[in-house]
PDB file of N, CA and C in Angstrom:
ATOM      1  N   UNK A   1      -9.355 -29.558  67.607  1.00  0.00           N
ATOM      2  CA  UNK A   1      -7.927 -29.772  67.493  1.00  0.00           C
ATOM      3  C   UNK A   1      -7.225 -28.837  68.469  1.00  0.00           C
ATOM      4  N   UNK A   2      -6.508 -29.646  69.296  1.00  0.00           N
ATOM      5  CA  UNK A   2      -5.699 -28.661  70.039  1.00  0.00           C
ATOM      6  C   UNK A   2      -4.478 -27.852  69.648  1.00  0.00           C
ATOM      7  N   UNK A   3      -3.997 -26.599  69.899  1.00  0.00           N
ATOM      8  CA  UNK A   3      -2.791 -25.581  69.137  1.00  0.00           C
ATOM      9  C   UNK A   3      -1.899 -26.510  69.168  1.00  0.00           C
ATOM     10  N   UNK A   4      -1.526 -27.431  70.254  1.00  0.00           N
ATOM     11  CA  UNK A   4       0.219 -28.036  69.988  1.00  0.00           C
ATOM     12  C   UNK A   4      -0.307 -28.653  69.056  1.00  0.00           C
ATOM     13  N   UNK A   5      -1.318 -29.285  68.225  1.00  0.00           N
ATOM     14  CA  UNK A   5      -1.192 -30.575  67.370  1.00  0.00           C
ATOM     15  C   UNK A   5      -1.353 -30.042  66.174  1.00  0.00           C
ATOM     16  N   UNK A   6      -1.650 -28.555  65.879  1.00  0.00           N
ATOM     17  CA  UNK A   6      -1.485 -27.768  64.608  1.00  0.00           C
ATOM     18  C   UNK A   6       0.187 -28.207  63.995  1.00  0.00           C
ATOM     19  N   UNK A   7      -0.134 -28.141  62.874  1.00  0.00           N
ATOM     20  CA  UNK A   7       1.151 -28.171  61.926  1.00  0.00           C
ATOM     21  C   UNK A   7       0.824 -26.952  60.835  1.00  0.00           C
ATOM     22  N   UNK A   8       1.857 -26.191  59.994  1.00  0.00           N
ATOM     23  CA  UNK A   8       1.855 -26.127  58.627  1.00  0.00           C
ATOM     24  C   UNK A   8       1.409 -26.721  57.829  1.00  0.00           C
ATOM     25  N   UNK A   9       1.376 -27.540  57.865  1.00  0.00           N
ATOM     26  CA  UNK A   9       0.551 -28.650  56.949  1.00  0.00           C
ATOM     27  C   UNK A   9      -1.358 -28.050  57.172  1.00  0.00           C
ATOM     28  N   UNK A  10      -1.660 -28.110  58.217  1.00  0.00           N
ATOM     29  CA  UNK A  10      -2.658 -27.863  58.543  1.00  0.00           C
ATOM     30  C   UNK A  10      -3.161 -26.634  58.031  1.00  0.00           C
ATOM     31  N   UNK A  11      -2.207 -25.515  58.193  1.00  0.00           N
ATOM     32  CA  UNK A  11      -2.646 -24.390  57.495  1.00  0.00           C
ATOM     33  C   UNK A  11      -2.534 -24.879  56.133  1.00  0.00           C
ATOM     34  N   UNK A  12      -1.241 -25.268  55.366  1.00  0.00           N
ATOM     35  CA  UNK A  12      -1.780 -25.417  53.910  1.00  0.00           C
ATOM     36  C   UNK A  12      -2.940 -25.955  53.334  1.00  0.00           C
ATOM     37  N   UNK A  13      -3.880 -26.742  54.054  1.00  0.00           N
ATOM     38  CA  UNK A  13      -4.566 -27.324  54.264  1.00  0.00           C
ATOM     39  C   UNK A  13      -5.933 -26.349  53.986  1.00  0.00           C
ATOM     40  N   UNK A  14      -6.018 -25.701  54.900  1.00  0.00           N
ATOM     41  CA  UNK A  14      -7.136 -24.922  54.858  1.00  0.00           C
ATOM     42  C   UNK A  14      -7.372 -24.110  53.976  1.00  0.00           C
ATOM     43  N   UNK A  15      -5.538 -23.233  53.522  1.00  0.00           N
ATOM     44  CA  UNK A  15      -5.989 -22.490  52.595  1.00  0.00           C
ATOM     45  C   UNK A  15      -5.954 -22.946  51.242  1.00  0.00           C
ATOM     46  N   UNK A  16      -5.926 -24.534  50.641  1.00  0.00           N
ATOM     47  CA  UNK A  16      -6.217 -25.491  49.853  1.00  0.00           C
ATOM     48  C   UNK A  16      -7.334 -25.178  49.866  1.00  0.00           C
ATOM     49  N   UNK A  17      -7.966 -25.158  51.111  1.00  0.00           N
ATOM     50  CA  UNK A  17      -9.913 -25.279  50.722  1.00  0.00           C
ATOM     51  C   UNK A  17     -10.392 -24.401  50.532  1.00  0.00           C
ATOM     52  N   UNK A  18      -9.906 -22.991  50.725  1.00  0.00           N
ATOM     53  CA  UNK A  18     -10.202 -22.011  50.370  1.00  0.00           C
ATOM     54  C   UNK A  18     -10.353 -21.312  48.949  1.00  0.00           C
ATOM     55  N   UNK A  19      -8.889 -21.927  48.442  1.00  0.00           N
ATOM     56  CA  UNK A  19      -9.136 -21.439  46.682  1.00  0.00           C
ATOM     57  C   UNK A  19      -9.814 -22.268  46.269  1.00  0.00           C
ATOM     58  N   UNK A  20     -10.142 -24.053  47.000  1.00  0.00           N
ATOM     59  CA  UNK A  20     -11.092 -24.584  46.154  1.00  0.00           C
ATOM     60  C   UNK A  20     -12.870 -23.880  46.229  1.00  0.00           C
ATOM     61  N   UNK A  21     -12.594 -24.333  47.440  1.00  0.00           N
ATOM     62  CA  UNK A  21     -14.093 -23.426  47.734  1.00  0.00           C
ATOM     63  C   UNK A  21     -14.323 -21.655  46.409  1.00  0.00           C
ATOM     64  N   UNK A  22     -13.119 -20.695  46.631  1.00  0.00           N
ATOM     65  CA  UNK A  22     -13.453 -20.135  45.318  1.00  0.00           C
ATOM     66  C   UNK A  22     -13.336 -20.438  43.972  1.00  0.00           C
ATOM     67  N   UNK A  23     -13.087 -21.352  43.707  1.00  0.00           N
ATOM     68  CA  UNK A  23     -12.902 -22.138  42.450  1.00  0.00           C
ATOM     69  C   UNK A  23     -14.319 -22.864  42.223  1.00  0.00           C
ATOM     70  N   UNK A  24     -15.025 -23.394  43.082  1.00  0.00           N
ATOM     71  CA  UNK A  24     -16.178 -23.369  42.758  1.00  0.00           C
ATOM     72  C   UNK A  24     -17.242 -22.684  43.061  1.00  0.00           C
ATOM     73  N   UNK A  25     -17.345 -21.644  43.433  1.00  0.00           N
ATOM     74  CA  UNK A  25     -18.254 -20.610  43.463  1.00  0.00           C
ATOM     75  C   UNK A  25     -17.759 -19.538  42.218  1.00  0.00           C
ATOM     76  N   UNK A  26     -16.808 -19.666  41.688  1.00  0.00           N
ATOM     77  CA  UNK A  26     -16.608 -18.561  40.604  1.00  0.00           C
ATOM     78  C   UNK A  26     -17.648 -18.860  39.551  1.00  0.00           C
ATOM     79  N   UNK A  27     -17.322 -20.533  39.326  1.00  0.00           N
ATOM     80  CA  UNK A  27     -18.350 -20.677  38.104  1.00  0.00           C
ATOM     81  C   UNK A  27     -20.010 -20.536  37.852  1.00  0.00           C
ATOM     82  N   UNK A  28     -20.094 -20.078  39.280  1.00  0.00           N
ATOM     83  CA  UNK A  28     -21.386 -19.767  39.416  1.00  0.00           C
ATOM     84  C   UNK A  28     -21.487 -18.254  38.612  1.00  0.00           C
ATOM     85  N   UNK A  29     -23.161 -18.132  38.370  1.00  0.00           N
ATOM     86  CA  UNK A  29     -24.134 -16.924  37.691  1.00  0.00           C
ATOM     87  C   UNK A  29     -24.262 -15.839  39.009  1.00  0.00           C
ATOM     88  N   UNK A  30     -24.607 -16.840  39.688  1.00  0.00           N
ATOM     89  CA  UNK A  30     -25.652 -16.642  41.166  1.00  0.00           C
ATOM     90  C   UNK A  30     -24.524 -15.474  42.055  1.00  0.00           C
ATOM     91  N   UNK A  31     -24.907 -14.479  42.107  1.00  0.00           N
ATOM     92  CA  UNK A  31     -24.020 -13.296  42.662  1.00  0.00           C
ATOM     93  C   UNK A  31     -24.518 -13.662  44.521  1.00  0.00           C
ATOM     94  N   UNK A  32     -25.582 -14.143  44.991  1.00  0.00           N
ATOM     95  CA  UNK A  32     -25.575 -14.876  46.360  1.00  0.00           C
ATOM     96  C   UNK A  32     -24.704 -15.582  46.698  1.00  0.00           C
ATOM     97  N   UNK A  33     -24.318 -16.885  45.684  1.00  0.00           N
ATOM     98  CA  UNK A  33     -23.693 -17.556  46.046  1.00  0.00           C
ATOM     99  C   UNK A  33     -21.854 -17.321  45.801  1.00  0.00           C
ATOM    100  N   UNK A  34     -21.649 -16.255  45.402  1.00  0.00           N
ATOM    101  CA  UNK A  34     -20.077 -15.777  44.941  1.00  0.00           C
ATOM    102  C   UNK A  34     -19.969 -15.085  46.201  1.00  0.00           C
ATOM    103  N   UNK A  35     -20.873 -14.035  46.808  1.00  0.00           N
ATOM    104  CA  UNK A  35     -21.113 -13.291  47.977  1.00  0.00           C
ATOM    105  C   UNK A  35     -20.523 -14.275  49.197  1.00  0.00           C
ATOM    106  N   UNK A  36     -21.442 -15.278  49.188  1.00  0.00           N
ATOM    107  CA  UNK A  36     -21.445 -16.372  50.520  1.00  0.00           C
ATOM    108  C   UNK A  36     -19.823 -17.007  50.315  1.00  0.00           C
ATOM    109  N   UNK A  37     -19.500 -17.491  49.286  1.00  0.00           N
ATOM    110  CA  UNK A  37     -18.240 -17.932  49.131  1.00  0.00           C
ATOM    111  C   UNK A  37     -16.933 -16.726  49.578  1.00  0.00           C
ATOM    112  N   UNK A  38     -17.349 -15.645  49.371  1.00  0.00           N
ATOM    113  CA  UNK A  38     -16.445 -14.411  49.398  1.00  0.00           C
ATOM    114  C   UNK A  38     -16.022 -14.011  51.238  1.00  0.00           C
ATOM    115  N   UNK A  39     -17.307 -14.521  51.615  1.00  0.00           N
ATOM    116  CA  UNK A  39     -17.639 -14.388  53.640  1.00  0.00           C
ATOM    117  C   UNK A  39     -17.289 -15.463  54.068  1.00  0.00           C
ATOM    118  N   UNK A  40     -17.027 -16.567  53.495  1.00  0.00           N
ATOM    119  CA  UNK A  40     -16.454 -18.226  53.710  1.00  0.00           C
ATOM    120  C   UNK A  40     -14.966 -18.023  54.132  1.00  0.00           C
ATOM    121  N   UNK A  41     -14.288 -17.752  52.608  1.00  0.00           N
ATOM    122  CA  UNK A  41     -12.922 -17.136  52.522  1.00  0.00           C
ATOM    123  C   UNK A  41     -12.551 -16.527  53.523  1.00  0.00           C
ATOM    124  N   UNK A  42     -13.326 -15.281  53.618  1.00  0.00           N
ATOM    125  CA  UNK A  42     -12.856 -14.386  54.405  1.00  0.00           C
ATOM    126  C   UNK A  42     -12.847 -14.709  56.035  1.00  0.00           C
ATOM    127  N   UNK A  43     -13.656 -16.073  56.644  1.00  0.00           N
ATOM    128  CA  UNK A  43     -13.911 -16.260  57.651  1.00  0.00           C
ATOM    129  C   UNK A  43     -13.062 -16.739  57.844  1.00  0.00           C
ATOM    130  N   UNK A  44     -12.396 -17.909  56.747  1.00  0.00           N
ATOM    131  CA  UNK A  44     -11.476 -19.220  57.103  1.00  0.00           C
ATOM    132  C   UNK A  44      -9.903 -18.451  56.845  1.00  0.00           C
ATOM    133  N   UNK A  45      -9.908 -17.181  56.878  1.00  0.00           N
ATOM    134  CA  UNK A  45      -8.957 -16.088  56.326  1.00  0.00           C
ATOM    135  C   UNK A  45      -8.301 -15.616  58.239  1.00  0.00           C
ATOM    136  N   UNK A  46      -9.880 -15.092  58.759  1.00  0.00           N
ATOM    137  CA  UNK A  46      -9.803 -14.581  60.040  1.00  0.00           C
ATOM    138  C   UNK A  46      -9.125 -15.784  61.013  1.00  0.00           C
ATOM    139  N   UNK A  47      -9.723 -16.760  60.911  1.00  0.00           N
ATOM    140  CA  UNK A  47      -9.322 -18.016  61.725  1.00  0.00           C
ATOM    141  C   UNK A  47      -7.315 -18.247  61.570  1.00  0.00           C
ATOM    142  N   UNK A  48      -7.395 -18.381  60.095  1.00  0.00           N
ATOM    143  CA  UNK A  48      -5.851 -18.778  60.167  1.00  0.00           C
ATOM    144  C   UNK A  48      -4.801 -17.686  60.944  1.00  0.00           C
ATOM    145  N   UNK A  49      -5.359 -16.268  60.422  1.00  0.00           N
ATOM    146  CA  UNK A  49      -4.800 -15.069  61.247  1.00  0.00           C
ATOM    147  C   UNK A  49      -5.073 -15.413  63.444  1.00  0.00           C
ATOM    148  N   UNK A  50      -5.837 -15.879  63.595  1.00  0.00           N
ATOM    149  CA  UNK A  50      -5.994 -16.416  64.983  1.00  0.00           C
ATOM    150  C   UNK A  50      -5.285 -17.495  65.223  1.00  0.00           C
ATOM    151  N   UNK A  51      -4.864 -18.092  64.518  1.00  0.00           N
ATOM    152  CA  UNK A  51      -4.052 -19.661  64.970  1.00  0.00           C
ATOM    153  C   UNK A  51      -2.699 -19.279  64.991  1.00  0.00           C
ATOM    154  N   UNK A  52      -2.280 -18.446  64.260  1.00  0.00           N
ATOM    155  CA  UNK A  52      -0.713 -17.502  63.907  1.00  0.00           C
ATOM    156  C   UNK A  52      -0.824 -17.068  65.026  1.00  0.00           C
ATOM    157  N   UNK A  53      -1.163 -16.452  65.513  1.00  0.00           N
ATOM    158  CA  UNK A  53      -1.292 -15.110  66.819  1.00  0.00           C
ATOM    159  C   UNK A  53      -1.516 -15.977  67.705  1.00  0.00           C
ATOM    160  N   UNK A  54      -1.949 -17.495  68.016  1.00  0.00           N
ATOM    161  CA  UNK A  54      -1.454 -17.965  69.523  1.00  0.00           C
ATOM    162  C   UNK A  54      -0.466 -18.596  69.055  1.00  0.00           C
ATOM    163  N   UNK A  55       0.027 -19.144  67.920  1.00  0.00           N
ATOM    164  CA  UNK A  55       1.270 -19.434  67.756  1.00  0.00           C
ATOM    165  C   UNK A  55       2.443 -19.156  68.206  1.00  0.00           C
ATOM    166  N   UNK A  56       2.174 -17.760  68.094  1.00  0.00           N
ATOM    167  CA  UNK A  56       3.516 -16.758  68.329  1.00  0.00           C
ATOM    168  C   UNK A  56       3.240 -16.329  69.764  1.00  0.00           C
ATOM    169  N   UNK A  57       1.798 -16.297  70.355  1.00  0.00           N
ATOM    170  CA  UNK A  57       1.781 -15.721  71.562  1.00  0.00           C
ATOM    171  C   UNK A  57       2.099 -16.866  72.602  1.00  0.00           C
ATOM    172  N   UNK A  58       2.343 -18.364  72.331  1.00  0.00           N
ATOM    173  CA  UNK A  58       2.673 -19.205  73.287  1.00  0.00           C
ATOM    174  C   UNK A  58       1.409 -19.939  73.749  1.00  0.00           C
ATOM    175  N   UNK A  59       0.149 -19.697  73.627  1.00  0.00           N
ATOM    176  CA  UNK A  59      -1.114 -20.163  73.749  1.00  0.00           C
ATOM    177  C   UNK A  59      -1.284 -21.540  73.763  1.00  0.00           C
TER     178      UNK A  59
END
């Protein structure tokens, strides 16, 4: 996807999948798989912080 064709929408979007994605790893036992979900988040966390920052930088 190219930056001009990003919307807001798009971010709400992602971070939709994000609480789902922890919404189903909570109900897990499995402390691997709460871990992996926790580095998911946090990846799709880093990304949105990168799409803001060429946003604003004109990119």
């Amino acid at each position: 996807m190219e930056l001009k064709e990003l919307t807001f929408a798009d971010l709400i979007a992602i971070r939709e999948e994000m609480f789902e994605l922890k919404k189903y790893y909570e109900g897990e036992d499995d402390q691997n798989r709460i871990e992996e979900a926790e580095e998911r988040i946090r990846l799709i966390g880093l990304r949105i912080i990168e799409i803001i920052q060429q946003i604003f930088n004109g990119s």
